[in-house]
C-alpha atoms as a PDB file:
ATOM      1  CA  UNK A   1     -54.476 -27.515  90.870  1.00  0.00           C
ATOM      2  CA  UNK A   2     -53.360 -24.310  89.689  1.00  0.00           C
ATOM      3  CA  UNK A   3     -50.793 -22.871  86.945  1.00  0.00           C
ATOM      4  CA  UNK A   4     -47.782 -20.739  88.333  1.00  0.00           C
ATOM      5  CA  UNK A   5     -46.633 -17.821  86.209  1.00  0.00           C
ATOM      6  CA  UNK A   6     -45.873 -14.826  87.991  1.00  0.00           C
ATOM      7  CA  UNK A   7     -45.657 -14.512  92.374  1.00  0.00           C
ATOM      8  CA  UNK A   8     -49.072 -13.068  92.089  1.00  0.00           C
ATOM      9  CA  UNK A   9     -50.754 -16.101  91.577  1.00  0.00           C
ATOM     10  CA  UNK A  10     -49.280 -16.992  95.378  1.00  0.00           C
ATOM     11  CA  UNK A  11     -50.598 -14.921  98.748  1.00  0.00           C
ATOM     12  CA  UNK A  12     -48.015 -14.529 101.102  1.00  0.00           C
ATOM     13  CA  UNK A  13     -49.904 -17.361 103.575  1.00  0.00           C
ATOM     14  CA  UNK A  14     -49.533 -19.789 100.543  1.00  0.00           C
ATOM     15  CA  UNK A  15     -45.768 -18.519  99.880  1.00  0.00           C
ATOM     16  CA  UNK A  16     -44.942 -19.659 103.653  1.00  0.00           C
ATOM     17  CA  UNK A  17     -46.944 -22.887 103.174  1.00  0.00           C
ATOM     18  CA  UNK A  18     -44.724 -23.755 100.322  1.00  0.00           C
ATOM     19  CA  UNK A  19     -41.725 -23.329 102.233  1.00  0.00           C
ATOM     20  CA  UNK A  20     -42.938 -25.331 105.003  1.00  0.00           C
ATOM     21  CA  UNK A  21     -43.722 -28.055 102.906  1.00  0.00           C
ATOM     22  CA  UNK A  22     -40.131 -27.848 100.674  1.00  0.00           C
ATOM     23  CA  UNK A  23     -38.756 -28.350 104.181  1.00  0.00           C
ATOM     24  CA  UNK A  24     -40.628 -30.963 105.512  1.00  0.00           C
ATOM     25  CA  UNK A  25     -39.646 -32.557 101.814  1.00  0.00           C
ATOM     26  CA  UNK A  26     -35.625 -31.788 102.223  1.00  0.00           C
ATOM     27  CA  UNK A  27     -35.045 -35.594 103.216  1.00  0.00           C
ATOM     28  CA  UNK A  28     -36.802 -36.717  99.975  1.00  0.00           C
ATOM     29  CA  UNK A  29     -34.858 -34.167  97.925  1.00  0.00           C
ATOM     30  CA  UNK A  30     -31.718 -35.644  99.273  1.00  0.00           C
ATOM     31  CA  UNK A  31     -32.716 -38.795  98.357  1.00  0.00           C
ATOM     32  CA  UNK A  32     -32.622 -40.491 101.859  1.00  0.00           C
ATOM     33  CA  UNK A  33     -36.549 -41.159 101.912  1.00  0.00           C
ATOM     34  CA  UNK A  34     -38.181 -42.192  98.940  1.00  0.00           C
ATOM     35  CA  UNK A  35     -41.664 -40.918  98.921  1.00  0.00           C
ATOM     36  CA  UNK A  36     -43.779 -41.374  95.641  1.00  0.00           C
ATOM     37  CA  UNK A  37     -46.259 -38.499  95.577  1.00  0.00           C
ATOM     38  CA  UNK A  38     -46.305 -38.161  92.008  1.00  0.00           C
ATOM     39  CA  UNK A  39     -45.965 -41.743  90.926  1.00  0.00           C
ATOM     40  CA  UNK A  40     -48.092 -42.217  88.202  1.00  0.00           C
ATOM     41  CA  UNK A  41     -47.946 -38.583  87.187  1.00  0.00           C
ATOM     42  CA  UNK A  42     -46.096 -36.894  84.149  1.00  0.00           C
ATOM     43  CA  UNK A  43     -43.996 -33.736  83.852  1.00  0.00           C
ATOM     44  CA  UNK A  44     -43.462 -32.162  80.125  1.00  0.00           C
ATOM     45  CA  UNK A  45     -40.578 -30.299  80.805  1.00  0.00           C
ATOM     46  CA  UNK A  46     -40.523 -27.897  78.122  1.00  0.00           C
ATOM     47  CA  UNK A  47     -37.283 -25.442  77.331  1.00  0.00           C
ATOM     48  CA  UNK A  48     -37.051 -23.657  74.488  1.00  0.00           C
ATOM     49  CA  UNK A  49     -34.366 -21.949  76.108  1.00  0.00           C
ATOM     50  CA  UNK A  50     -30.860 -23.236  77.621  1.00  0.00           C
ATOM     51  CA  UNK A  51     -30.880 -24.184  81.327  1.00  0.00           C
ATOM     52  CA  UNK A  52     -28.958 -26.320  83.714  1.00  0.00           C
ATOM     53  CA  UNK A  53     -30.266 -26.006  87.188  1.00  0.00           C
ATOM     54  CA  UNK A  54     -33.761 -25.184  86.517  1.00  0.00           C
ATOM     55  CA  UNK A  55     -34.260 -28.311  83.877  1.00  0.00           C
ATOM     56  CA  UNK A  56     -32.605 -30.721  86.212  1.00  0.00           C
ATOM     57  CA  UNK A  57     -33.992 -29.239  89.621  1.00  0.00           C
ATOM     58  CA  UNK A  58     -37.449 -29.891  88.069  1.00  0.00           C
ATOM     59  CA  UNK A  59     -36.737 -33.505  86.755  1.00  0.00           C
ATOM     60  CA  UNK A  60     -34.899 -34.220  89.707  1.00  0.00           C
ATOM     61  CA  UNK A  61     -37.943 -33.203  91.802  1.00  0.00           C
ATOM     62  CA  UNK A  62     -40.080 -35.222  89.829  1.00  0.00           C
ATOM     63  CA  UNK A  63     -38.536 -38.457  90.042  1.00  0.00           C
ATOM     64  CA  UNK A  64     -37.489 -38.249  93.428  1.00  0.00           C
ATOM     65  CA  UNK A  65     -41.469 -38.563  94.224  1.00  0.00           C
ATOM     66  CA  UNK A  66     -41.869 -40.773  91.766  1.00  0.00           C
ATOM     67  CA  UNK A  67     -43.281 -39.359  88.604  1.00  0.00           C
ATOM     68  CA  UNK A  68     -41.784 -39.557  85.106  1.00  0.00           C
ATOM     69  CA  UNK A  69     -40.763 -37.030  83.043  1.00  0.00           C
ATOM     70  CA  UNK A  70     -40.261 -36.125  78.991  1.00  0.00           C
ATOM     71  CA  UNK A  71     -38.446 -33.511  77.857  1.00  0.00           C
ATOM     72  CA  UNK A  72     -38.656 -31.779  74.989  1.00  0.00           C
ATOM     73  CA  UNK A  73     -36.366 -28.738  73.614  1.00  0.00           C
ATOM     74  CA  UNK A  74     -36.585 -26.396  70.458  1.00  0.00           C
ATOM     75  CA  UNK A  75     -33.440 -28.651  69.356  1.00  0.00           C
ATOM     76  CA  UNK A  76     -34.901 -32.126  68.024  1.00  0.00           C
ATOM     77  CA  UNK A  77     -38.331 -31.555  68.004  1.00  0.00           C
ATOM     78  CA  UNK A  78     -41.032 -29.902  65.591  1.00  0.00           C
ATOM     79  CA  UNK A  79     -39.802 -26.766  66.941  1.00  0.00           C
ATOM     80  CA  UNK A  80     -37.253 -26.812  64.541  1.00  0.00           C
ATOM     81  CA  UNK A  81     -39.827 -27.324  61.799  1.00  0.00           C
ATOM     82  CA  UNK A  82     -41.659 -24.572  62.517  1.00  0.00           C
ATOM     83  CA  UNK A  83     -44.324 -25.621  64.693  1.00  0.00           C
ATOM     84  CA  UNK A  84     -46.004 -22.995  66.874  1.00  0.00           C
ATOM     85  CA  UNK A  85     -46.000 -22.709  70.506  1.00  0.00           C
ATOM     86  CA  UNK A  86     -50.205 -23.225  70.466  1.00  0.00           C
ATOM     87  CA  UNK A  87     -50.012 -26.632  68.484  1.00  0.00           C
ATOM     88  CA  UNK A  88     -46.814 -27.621  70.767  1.00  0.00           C
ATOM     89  CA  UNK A  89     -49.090 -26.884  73.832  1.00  0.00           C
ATOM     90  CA  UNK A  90     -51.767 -29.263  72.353  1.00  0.00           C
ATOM     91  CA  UNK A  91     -49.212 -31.923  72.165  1.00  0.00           C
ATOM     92  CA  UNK A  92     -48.347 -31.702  75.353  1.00  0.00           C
ATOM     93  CA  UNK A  93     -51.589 -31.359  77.127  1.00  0.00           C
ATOM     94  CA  UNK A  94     -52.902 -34.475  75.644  1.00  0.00           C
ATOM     95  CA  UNK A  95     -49.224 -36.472  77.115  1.00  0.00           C
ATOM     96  CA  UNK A  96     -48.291 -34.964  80.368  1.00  0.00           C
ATOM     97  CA  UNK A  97     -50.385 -34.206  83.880  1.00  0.00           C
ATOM     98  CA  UNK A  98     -48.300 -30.758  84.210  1.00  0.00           C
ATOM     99  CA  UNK A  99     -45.602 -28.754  82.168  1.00  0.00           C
ATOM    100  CA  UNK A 100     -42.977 -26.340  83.032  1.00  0.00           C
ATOM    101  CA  UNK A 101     -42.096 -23.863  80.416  1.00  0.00           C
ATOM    102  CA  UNK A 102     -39.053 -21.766  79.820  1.00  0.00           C
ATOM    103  CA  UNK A 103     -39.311 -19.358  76.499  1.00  0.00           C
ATOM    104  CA  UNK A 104     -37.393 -16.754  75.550  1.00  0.00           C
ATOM    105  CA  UNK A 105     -40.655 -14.439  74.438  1.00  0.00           C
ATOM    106  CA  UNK A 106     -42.187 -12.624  77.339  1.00  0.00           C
ATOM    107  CA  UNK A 107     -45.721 -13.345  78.062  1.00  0.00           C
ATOM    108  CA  UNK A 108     -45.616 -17.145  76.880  1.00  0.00           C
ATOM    109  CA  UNK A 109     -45.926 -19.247  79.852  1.00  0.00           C
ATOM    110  CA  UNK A 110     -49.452 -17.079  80.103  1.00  0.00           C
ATOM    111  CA  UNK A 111     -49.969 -17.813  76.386  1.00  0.00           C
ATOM    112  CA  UNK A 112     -49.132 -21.594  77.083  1.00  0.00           C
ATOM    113  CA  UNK A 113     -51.692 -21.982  80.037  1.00  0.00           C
ATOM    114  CA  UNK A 114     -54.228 -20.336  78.863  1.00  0.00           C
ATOM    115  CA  UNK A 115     -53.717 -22.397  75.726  1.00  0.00           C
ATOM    116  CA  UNK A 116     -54.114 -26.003  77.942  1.00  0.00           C
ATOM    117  CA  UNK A 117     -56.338 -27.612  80.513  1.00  0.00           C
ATOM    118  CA  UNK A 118     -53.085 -29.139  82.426  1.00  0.00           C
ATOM    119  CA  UNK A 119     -50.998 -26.677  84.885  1.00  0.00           C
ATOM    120  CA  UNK A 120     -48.215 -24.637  83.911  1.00  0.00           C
ATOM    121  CA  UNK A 121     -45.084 -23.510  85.729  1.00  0.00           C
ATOM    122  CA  UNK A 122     -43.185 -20.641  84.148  1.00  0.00           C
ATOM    123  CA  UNK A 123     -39.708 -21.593  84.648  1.00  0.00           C
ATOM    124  CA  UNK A 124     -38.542 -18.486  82.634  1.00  0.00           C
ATOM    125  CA  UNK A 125     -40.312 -16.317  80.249  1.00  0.00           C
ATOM    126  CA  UNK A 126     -37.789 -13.982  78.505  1.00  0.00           C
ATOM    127  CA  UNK A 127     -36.918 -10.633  80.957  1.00  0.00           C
ATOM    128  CA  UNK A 128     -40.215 -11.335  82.902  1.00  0.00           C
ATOM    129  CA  UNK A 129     -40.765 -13.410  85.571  1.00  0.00           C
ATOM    130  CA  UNK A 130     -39.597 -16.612  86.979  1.00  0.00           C
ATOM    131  CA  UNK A 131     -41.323 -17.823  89.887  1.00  0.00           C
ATOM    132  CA  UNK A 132     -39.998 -20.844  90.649  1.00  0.00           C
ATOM    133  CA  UNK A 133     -36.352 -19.560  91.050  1.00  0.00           C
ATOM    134  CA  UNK A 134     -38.294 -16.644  93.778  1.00  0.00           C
ATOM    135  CA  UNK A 135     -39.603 -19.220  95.719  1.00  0.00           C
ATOM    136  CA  UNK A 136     -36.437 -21.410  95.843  1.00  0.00           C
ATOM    137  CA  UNK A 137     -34.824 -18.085  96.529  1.00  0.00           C
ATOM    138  CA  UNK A 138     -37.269 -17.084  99.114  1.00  0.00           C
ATOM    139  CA  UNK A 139     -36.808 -20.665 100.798  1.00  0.00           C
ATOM    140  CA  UNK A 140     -33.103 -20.273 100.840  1.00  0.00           C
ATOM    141  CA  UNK A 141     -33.297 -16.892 102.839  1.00  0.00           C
ATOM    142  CA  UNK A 142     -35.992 -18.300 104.970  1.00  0.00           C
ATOM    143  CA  UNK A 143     -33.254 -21.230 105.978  1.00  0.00           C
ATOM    144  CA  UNK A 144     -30.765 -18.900 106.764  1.00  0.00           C
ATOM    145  CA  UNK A 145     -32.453 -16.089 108.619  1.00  0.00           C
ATOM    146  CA  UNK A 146     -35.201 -17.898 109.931  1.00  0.00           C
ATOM    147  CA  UNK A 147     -37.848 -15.402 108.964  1.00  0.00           C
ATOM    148  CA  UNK A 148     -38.586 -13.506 105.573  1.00  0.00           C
ATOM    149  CA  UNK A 149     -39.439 -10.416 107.139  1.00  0.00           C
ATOM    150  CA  UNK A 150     -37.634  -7.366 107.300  1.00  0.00           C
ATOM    151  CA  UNK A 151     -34.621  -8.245 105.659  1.00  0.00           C
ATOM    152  CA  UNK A 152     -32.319  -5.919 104.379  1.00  0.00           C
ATOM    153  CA  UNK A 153     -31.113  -7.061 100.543  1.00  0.00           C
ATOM    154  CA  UNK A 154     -28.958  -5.982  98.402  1.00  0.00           C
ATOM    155  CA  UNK A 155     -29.196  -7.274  94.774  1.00  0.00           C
ATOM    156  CA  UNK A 156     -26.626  -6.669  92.219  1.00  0.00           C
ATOM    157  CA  UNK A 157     -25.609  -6.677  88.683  1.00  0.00           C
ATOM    158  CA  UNK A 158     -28.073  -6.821  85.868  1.00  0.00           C
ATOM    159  CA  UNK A 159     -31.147  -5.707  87.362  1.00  0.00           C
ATOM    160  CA  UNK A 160     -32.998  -4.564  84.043  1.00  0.00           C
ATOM    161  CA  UNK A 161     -32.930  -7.687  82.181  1.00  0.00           C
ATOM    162  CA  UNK A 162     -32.524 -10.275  85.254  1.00  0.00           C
ATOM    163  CA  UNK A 163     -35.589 -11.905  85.738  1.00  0.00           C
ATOM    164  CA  UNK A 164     -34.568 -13.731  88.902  1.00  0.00           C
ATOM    165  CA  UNK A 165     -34.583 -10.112  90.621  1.00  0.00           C
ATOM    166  CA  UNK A 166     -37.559  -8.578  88.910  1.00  0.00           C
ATOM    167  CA  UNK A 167     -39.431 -11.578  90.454  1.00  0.00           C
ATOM    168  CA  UNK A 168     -37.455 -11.828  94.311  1.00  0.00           C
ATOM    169  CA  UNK A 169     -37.694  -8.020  94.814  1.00  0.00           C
ATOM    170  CA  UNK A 170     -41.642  -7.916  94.537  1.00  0.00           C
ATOM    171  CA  UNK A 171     -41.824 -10.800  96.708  1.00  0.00           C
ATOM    172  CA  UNK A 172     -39.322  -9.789  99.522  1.00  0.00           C
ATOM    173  CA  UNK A 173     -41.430  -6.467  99.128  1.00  0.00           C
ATOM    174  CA  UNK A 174     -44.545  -8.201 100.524  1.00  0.00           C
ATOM    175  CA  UNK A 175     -42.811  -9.183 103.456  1.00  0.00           C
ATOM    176  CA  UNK A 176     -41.130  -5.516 104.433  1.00  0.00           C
ATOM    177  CA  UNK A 177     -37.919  -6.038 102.873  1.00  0.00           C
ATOM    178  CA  UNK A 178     -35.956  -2.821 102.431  1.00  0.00           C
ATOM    179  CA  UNK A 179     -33.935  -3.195  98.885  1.00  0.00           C
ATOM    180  CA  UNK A 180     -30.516  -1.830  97.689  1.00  0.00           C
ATOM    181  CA  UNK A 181     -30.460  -2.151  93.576  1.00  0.00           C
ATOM    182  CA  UNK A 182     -26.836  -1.943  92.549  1.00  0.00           C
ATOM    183  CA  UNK A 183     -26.475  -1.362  89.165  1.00  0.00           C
ATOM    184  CA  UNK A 184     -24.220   0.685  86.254  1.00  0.00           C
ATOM    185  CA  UNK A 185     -27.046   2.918  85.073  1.00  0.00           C
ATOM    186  CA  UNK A 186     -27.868   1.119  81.708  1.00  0.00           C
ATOM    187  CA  UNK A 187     -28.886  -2.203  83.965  1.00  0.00           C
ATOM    188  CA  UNK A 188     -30.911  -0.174  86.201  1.00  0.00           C
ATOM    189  CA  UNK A 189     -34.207  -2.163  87.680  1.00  0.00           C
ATOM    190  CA  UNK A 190     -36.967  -0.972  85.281  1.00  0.00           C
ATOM    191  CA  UNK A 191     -38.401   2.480  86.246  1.00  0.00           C
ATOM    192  CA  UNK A 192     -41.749   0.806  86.427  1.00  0.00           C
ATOM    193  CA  UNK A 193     -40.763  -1.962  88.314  1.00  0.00           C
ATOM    194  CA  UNK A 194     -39.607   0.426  90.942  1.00  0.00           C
ATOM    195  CA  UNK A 195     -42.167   2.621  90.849  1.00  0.00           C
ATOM    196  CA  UNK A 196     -44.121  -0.260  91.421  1.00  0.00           C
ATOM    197  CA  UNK A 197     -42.262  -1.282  94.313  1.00  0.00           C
ATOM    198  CA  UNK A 198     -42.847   1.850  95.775  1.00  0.00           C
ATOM    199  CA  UNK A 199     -45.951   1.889  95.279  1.00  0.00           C
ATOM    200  CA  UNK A 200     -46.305  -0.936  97.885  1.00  0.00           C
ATOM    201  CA  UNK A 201     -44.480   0.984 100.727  1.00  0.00           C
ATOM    202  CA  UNK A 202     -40.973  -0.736  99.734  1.00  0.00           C
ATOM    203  CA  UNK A 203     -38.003   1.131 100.764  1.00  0.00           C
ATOM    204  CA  UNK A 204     -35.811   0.599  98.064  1.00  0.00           C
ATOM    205  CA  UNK A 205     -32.219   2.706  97.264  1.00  0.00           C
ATOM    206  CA  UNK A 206     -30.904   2.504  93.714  1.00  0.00           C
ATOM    207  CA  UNK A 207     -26.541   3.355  93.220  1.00  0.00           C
ATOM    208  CA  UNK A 208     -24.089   2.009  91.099  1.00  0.00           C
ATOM    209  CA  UNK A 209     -21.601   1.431  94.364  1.00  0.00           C
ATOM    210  CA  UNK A 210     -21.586  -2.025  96.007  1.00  0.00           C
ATOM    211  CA  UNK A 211     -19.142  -1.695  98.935  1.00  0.00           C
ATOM    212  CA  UNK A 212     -20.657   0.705 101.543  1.00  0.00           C
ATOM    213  CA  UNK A 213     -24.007  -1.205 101.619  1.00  0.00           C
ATOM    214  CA  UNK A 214     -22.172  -4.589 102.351  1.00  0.00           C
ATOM    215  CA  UNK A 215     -22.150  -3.996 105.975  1.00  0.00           C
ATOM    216  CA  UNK A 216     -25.822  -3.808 106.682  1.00  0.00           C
ATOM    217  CA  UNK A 217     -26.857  -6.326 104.020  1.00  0.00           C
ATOM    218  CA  UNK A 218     -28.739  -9.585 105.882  1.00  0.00           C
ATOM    219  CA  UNK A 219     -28.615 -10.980 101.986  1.00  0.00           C
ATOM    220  CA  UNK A 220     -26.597  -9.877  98.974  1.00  0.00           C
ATOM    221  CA  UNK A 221     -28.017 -11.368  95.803  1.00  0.00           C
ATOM    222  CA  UNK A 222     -25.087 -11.032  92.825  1.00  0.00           C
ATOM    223  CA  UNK A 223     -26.350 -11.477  89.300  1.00  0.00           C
ATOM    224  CA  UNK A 224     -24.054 -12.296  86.395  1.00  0.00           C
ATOM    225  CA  UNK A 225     -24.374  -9.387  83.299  1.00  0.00           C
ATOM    226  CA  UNK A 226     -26.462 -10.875  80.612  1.00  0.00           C
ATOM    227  CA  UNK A 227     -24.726 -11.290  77.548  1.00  0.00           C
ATOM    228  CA  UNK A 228     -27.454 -13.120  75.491  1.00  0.00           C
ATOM    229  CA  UNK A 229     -29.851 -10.272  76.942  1.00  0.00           C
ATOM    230  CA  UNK A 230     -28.157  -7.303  75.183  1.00  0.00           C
ATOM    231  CA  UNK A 231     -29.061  -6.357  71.226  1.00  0.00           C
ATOM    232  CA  UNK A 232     -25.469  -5.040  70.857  1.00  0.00           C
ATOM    233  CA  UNK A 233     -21.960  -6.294  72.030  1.00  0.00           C
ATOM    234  CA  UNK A 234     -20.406  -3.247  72.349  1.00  0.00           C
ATOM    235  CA  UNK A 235     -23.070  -2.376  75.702  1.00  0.00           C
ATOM    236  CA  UNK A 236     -22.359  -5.407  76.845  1.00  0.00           C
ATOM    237  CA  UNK A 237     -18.558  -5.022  76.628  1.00  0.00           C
ATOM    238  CA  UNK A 238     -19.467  -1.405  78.522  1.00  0.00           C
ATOM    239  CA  UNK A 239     -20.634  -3.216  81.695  1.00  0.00           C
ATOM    240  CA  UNK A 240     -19.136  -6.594  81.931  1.00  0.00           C
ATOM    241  CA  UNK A 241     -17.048  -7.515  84.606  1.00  0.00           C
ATOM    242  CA  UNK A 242     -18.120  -3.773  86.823  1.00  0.00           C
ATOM    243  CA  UNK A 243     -18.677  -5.783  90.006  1.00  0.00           C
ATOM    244  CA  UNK A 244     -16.935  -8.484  91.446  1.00  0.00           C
ATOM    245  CA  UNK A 245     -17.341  -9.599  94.864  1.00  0.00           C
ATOM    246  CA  UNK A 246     -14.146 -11.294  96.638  1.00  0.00           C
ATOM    247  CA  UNK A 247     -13.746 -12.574 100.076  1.00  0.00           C
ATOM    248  CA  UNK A 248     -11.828  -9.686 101.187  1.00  0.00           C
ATOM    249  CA  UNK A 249     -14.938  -7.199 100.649  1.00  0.00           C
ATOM    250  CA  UNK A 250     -17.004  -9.397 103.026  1.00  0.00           C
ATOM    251  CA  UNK A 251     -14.657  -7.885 106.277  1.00  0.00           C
ATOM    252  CA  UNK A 252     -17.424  -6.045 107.393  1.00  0.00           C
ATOM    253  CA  UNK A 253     -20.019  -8.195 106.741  1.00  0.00           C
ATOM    254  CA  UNK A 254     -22.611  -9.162 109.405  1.00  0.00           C
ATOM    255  CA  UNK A 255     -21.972 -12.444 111.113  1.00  0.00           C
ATOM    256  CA  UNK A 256     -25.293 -14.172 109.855  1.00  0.00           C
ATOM    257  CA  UNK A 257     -25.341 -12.199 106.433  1.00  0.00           C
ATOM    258  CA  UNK A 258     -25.653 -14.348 103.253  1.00  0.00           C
ATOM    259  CA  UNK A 259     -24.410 -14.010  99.344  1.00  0.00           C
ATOM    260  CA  UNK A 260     -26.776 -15.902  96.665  1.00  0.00           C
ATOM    261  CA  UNK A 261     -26.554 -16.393  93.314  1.00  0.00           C
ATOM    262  CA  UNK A 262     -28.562 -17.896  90.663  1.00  0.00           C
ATOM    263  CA  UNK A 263     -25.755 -18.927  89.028  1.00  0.00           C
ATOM    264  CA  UNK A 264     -24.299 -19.711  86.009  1.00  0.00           C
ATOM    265  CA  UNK A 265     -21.306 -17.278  87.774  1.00  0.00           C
ATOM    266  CA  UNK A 266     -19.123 -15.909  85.700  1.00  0.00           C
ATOM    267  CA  UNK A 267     -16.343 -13.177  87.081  1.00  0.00           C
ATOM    268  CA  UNK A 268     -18.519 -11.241  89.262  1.00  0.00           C
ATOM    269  CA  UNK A 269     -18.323 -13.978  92.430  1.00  0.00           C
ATOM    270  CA  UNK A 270     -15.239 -14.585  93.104  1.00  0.00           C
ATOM    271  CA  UNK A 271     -13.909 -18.215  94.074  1.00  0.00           C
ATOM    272  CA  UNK A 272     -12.780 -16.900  96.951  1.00  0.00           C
ATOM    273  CA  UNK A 273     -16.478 -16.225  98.273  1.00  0.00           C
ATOM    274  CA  UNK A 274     -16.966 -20.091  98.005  1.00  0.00           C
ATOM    275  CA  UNK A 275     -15.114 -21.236 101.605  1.00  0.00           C
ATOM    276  CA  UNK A 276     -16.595 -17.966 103.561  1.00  0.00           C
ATOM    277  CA  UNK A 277     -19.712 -18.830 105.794  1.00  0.00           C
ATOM    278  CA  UNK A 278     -21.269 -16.106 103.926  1.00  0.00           C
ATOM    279  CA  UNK A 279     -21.886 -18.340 100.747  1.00  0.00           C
ATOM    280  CA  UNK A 280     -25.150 -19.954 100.081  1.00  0.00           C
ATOM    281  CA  UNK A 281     -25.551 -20.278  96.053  1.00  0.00           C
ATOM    282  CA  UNK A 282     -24.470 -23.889  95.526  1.00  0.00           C
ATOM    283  CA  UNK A 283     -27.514 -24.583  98.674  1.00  0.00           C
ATOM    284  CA  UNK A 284     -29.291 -22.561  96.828  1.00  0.00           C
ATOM    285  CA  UNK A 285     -28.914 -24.543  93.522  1.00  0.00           C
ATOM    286  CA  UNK A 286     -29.857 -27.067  95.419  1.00  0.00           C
ATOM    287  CA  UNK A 287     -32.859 -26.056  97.366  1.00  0.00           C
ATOM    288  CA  UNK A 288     -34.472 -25.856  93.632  1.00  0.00           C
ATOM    289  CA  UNK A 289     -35.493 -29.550  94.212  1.00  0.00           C
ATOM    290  CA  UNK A 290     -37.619 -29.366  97.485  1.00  0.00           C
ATOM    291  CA  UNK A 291     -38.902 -25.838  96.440  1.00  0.00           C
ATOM    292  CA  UNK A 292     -39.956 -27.199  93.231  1.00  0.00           C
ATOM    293  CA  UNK A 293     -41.164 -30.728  94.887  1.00  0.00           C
ATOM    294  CA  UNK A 294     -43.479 -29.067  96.524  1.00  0.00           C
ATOM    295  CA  UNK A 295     -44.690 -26.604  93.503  1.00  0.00           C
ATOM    296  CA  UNK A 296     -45.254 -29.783  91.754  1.00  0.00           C
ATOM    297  CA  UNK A 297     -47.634 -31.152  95.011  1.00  0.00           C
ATOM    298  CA  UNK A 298     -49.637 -27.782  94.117  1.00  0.00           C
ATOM    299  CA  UNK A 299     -50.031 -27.455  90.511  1.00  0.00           C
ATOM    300  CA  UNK A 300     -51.054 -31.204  90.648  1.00  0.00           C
ATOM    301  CA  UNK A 301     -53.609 -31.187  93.891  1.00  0.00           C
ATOM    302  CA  UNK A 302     -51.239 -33.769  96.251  1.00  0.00           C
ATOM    303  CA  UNK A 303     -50.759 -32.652  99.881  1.00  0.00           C
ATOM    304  CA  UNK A 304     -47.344 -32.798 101.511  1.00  0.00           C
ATOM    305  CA  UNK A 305     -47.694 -34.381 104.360  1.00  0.00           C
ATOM    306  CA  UNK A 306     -47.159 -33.127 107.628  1.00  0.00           C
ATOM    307  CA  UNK A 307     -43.645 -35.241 108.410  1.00  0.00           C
ATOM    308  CA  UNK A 308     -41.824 -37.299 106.235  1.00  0.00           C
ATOM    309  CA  UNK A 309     -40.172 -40.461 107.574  1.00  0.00           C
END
């Protein structure tokens, strides 16, 4: 068993297993084998925080291996009454066998698990980390390119307050990934972020221009600009809408070269990108549920098996 709350609770050996067993799982996420791992078992799926893919990738994941799931949101619940996060966390260790947690505070999906005996997954914590989107992330480049290592990517948008990138750039670090951060320069990556990148031998190029890297790019990760991040509209309205990538800036692209998202989208991926081979984000959406199947196998002890029939 074990909680999930930033990539260094995973090696890099147990990063690969993962993705070996979300693949061996793909036929289960697509619903065309039913295997029931987790029957018996409960997720608390706990957002306190809006989400789409991450909420439903998680309950889908569950369900398609059998388990149940409650839900529970700041909306409708004690929450709203005031109830703190510890005393929610006591609720839910005493109804559920493991709970994902998105929050907007920094810091409390580590508060949360060290505040339970039952795992936690950290589907979110503010600006800080979210794991479980890396690893889906990770798996969806690992489809594509065969291999993790040595990848050239180039991430763009809101790198200071995107979590999905603070997350993917340390990982993809670990495998010799050489980074492009392209960013206006009040959503640069955080200086100590890339300092700390660095710091582990990363080769990593920060500029605030997106079309002469596009050529050597094996992955180009596009983030939307936060608005619900910034403390003051009239930053936001500085920044919003700088980059937008259409088909016609993919000309140059490498043949086997890939554009992600983590999506919601809003003008900065053009619908254009959608019928290119380039694009991967709705995949990528969906590869949340055998990434996160198999997440769910680890935090709760269950091996993947081998095959799947």
């Amino acid at each position: 068993m074990g909680d999930l709350i930033t990539m260094d609770d995973l090696t890099n050996e147990e990063i690969l297993q993962i993705l070996s067993e979300a693949n061996t799982l793909l036929p289960v996420a697509r619903g065309d084998v039913y295997l029931p791992l987790l029957q018996g078992k409960v997720l608390g799926n706990l957002f306190f925080e809006n989400s789409t893919r991450t909420r439903m990738s998680f309950e889908t994941a569950m369900k398609r291996l059998g388990g149940e799931v409650i839900n529970l949101s700041s909306v409708g619940s004690s929450v709203a009454k005031g109830e703190t996060l510890y005393d929610t966390m006591q609720m839910v260790d005493g109804y559920t066998d493991i709970a994902v947690i998105r929050h907007p505070n920094q810091g409390a999906a580590q508060y949360s698990a060290d505040a339970v005996s039952i795992p936690i997954l950290n589907a979110g914590d503010g600006a800080g980390n979210h794991p479980t989107q890396t690893m889906l992330d990770l798996f969806t480049i690992h489809e594509a390119h065969g291999s993790l290592e040595g990848l050239n990517v180039m991430m763009v948008g809101d790198l200071r307050y995107g979590r999905t990138t603070h997350s993917l750039s340390h990982a993809l670090v670990r495998f010799g990934a050489k980074l492009t951060l392209v960013s206006p320069e009040s959503l640069k990556m955080p200086a100590e972020i890339v300092s700390d990148l660095k710091n582990h031998g990363a080769d990593v190029n920060e500029t605030e221009e997106m079309a002469s890297s596009i050529s050597s790019a094996d992955v180009i990760y596009m983030t939307r600009i936060q608005k619900e991040r910034f403390p003051d509209e009239d930053e936001y309205n500085k920044v919003a809408g700088v980059y937008k990538l259409d088909a016609s800036d993919l000309s140059e692209a490498k043949t086997g070269m890939i554009v992600m998202h983590p999506l919601p989208r809003v003008n900065e991926l053009r619908a254009s990108v959608d019928s290119t081979k380039h694009a991967r984000y709705f995949e990528q959406a969906f590869n949340g549920v055998p990434t996160r199947m198999a997440l769910l196998c680890r935090g709760l002890g269950i091996k993947v098996p081998k095959k799947v029939k």
